[in-house]
Protein backbone atom coordinates (compact mmCIF):
# COMPACT_ATOMS: atom_id res chain seq x y z
CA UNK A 1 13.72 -16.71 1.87
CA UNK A 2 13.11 -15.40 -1.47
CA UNK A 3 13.30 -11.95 -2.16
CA UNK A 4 10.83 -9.75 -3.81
CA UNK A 5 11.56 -8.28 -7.08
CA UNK A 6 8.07 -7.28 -7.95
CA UNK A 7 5.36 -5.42 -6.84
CA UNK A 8 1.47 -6.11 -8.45
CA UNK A 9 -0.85 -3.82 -7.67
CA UNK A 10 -4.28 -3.72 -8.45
CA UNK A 11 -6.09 -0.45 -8.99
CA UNK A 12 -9.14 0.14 -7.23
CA UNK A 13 -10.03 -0.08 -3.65
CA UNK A 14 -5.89 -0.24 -3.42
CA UNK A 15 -5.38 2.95 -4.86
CA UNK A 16 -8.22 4.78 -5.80
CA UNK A 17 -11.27 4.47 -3.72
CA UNK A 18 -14.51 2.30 -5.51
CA UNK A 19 -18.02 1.90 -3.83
CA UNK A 20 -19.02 -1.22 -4.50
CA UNK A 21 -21.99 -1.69 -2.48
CA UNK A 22 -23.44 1.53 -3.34
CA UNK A 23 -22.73 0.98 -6.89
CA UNK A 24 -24.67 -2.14 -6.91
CA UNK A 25 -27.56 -0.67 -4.95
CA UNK A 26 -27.79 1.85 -7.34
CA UNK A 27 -27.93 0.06 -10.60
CA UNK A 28 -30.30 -2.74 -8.88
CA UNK A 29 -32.92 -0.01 -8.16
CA UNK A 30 -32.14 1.67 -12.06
CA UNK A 31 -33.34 -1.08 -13.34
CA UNK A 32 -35.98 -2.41 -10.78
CA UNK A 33 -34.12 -5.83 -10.12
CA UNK A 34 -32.82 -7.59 -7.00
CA UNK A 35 -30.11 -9.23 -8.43
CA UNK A 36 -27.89 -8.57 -11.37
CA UNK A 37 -28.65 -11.74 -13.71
CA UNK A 38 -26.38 -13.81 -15.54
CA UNK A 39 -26.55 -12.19 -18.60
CA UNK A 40 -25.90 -8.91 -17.21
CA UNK A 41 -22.89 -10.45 -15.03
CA UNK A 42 -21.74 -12.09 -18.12
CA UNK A 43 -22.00 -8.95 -20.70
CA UNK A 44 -20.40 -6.78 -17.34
CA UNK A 45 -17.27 -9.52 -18.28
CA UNK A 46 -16.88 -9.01 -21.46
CA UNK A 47 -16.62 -5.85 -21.51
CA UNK A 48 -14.66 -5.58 -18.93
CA UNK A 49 -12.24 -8.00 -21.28
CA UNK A 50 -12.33 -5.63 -24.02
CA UNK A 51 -14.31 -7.87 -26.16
CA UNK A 52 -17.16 -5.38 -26.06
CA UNK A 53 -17.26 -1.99 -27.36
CA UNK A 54 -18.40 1.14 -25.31
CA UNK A 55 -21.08 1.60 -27.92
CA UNK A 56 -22.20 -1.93 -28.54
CA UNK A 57 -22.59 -2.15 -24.68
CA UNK A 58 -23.85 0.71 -24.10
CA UNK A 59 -26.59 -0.69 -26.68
CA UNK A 60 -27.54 -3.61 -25.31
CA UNK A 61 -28.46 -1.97 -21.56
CA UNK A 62 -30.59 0.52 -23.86
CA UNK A 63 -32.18 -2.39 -25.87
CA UNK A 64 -32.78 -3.87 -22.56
CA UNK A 65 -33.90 -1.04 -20.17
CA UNK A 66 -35.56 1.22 -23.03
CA UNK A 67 -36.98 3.53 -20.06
CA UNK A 68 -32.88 4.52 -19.58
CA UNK A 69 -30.90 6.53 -21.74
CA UNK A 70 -27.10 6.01 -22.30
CA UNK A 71 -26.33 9.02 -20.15
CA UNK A 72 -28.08 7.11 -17.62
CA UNK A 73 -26.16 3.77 -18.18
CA UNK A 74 -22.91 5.95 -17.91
CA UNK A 75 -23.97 7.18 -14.77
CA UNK A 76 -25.01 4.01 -12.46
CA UNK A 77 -21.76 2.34 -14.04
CA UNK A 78 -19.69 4.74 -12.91
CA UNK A 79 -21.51 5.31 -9.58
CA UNK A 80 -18.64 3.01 -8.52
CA UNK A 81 -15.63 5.71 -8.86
CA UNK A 82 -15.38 7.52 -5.41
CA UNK A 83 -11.65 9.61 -4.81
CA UNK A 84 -7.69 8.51 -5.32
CA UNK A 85 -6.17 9.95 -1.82
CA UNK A 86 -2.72 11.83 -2.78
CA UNK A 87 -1.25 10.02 -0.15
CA UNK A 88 -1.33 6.95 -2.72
CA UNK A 89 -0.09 9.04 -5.33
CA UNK A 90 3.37 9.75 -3.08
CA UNK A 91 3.95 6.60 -2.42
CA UNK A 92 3.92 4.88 -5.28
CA UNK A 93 5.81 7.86 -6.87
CA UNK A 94 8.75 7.34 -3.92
CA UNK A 95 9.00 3.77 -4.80
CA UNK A 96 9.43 4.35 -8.55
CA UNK A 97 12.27 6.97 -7.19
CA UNK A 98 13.94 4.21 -5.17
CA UNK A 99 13.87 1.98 -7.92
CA UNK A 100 14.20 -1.19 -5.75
CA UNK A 101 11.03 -2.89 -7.42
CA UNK A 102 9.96 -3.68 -10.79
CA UNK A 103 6.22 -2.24 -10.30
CA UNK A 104 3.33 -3.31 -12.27
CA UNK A 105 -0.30 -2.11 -12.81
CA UNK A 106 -3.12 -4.86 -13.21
CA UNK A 107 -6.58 -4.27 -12.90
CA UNK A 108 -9.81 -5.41 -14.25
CA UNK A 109 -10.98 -1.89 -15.73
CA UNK A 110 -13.08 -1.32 -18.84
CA UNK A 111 -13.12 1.74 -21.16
CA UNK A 112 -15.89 3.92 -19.45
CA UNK A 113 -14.51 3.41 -15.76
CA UNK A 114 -10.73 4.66 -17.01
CA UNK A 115 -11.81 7.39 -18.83
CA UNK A 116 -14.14 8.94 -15.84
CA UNK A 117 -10.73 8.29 -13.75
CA UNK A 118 -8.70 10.47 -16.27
CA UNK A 119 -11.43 13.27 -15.75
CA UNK A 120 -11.70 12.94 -12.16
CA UNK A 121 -8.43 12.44 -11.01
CA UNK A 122 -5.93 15.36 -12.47
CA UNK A 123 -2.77 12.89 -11.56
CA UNK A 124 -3.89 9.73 -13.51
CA UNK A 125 -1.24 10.55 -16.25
CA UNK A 126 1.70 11.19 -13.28
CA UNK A 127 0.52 8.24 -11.83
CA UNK A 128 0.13 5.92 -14.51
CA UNK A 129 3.94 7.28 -15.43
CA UNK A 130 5.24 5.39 -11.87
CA UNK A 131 4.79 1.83 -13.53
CA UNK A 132 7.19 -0.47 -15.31
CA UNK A 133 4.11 -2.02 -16.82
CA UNK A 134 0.18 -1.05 -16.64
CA UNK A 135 -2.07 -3.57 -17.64
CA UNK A 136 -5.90 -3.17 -17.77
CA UNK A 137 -8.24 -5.74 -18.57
CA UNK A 138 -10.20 -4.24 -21.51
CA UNK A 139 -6.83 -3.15 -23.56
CA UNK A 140 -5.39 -7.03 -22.79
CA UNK A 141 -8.56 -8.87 -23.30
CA UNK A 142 -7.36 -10.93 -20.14
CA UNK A 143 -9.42 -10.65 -16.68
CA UNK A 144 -8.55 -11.28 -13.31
CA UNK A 145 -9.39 -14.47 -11.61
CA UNK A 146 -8.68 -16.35 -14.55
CA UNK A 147 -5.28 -18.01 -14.64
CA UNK A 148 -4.11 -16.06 -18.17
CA UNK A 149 -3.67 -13.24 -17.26
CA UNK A 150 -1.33 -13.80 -14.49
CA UNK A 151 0.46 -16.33 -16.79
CA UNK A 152 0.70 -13.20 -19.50
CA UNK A 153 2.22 -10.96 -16.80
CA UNK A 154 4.95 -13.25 -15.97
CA UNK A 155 5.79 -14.22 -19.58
CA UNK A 156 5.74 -10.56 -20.66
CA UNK A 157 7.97 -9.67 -17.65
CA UNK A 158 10.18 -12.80 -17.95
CA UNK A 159 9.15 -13.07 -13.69
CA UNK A 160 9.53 -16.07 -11.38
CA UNK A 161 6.12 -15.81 -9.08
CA UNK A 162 7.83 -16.65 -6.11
CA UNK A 163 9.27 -13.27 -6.56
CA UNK A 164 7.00 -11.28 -6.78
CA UNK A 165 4.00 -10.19 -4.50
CA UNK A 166 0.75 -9.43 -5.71
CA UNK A 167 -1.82 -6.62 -3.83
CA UNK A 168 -5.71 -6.95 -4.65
CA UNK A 169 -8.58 -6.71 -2.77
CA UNK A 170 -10.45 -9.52 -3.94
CA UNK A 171 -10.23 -12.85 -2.36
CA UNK A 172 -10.89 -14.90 -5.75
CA UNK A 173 -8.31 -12.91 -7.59
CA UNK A 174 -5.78 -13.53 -4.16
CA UNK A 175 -6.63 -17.36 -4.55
CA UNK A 176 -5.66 -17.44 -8.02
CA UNK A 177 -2.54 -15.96 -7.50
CA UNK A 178 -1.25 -18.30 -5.08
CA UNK A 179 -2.17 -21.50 -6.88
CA UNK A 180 0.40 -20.16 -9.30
CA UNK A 181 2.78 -19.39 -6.75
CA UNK A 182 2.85 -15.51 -5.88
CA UNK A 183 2.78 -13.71 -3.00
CA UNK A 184 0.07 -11.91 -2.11
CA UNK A 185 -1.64 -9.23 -0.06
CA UNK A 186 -5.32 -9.55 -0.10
CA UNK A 187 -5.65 -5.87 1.64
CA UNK A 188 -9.16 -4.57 3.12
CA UNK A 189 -9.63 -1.21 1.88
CA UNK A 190 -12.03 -0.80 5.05
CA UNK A 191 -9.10 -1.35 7.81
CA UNK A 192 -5.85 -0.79 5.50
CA UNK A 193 -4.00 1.14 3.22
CA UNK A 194 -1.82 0.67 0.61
CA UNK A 195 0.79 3.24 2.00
CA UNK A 196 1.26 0.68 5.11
CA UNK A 197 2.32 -2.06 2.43
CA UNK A 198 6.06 -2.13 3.92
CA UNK A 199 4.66 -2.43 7.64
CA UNK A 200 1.92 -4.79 6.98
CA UNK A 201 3.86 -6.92 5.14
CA UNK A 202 7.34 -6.09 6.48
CA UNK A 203 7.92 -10.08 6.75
CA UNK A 204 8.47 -10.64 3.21
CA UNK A 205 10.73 -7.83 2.68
């Protein structure tokens, strides 16, 4: 059996909390709609990619909800960020300690989410420091499903997929992964925890 080399983590709902479902609840009753529309899911992407300024989307909600202000676009968008458990913290520091794994950061994150996580959670920069490699979306113009971005990881890295395994909490990203050969850990944030990785997944290791 292969052994893994590398560990690919995603960021939230593996290590710091995110409510999605509120989140959307909110923002669908800021702007009196019952679903986000394809415009707004496609704008949400590219600025999520980076290809998007804070400002210039920022703008467009205002130019499109006039009855909002930006401090009320800032708000509902990052609704989203709930707490980062220590717990997480230690255990990703211990592993960076033990030095068995090259570890690796990728997450689809945009400017205004990351900087409300550097003011909210007083170890982002300790944290952050535990990584070989931290990748987020907006500063790589890559996003997760699409098959780039995993391609740019394992060029960058010089990796062979089969070993390395690959944590996220959403099933497309999970899918995408595997087509190009990784393993992966599609974790529910509801009924597991990243600190269990090594029990949970003890087969592969």
């Amino acid at each position: 059996m292969t052994k893994i080399k590398t560990l690919i983590f995603d960021f939230g709902d593996v290590f710091i909390n995110l409510d999605k479902e509120g989140a959307m609840a909110n923002a669908l009753a800021l702007f009196e709609m019952d679903a986000l529309s394809e415009e707004l899911v496609a704008i949400n992407a590219l600025y999520e990619q980076g290809l998007l300024s804070t400002e210039e989307f920022l703008e467009f909600y205002c130019d499109n909800f006039p009855k909002l202000s930006k401090k009320d676009i800032i708000e509902a968008w990052n609704h989203i960020i709930c707490d980062f458990p220590s717990k997480r913290l230690t255990f990703i520091e211990t592993l960076a300690k033990e030095k068995k794994y090259k570890l690796i950061l990728l997450s689809n994150t945009n400017e205004l989410h990351i900087n409300c996580i550097k003011k909210q959670v007083s170890f982002y920069e300790a944290f952050k420091n535990c990584f070989d490699q931290f990748y987020l979306s907006h500063e790589i113009n890559l996003r997760k499903p699409n098959t780039p971005i995993f391609e740019f990881v394992l060029k960058q890295n010089n990796l062979n997929p089969e070993e390395c395994l690959f944590i996220d909490d959403t099933k497309e990203n999970i899918l995408a992964a595997q087509q190009l050969n990784f393993h992966v850990w599609n974790n529910n944030p509801k009924t597991e925890d990243i600190i269990d990785l090594f029990t949970i997944k003890k087969e592969l290791f």
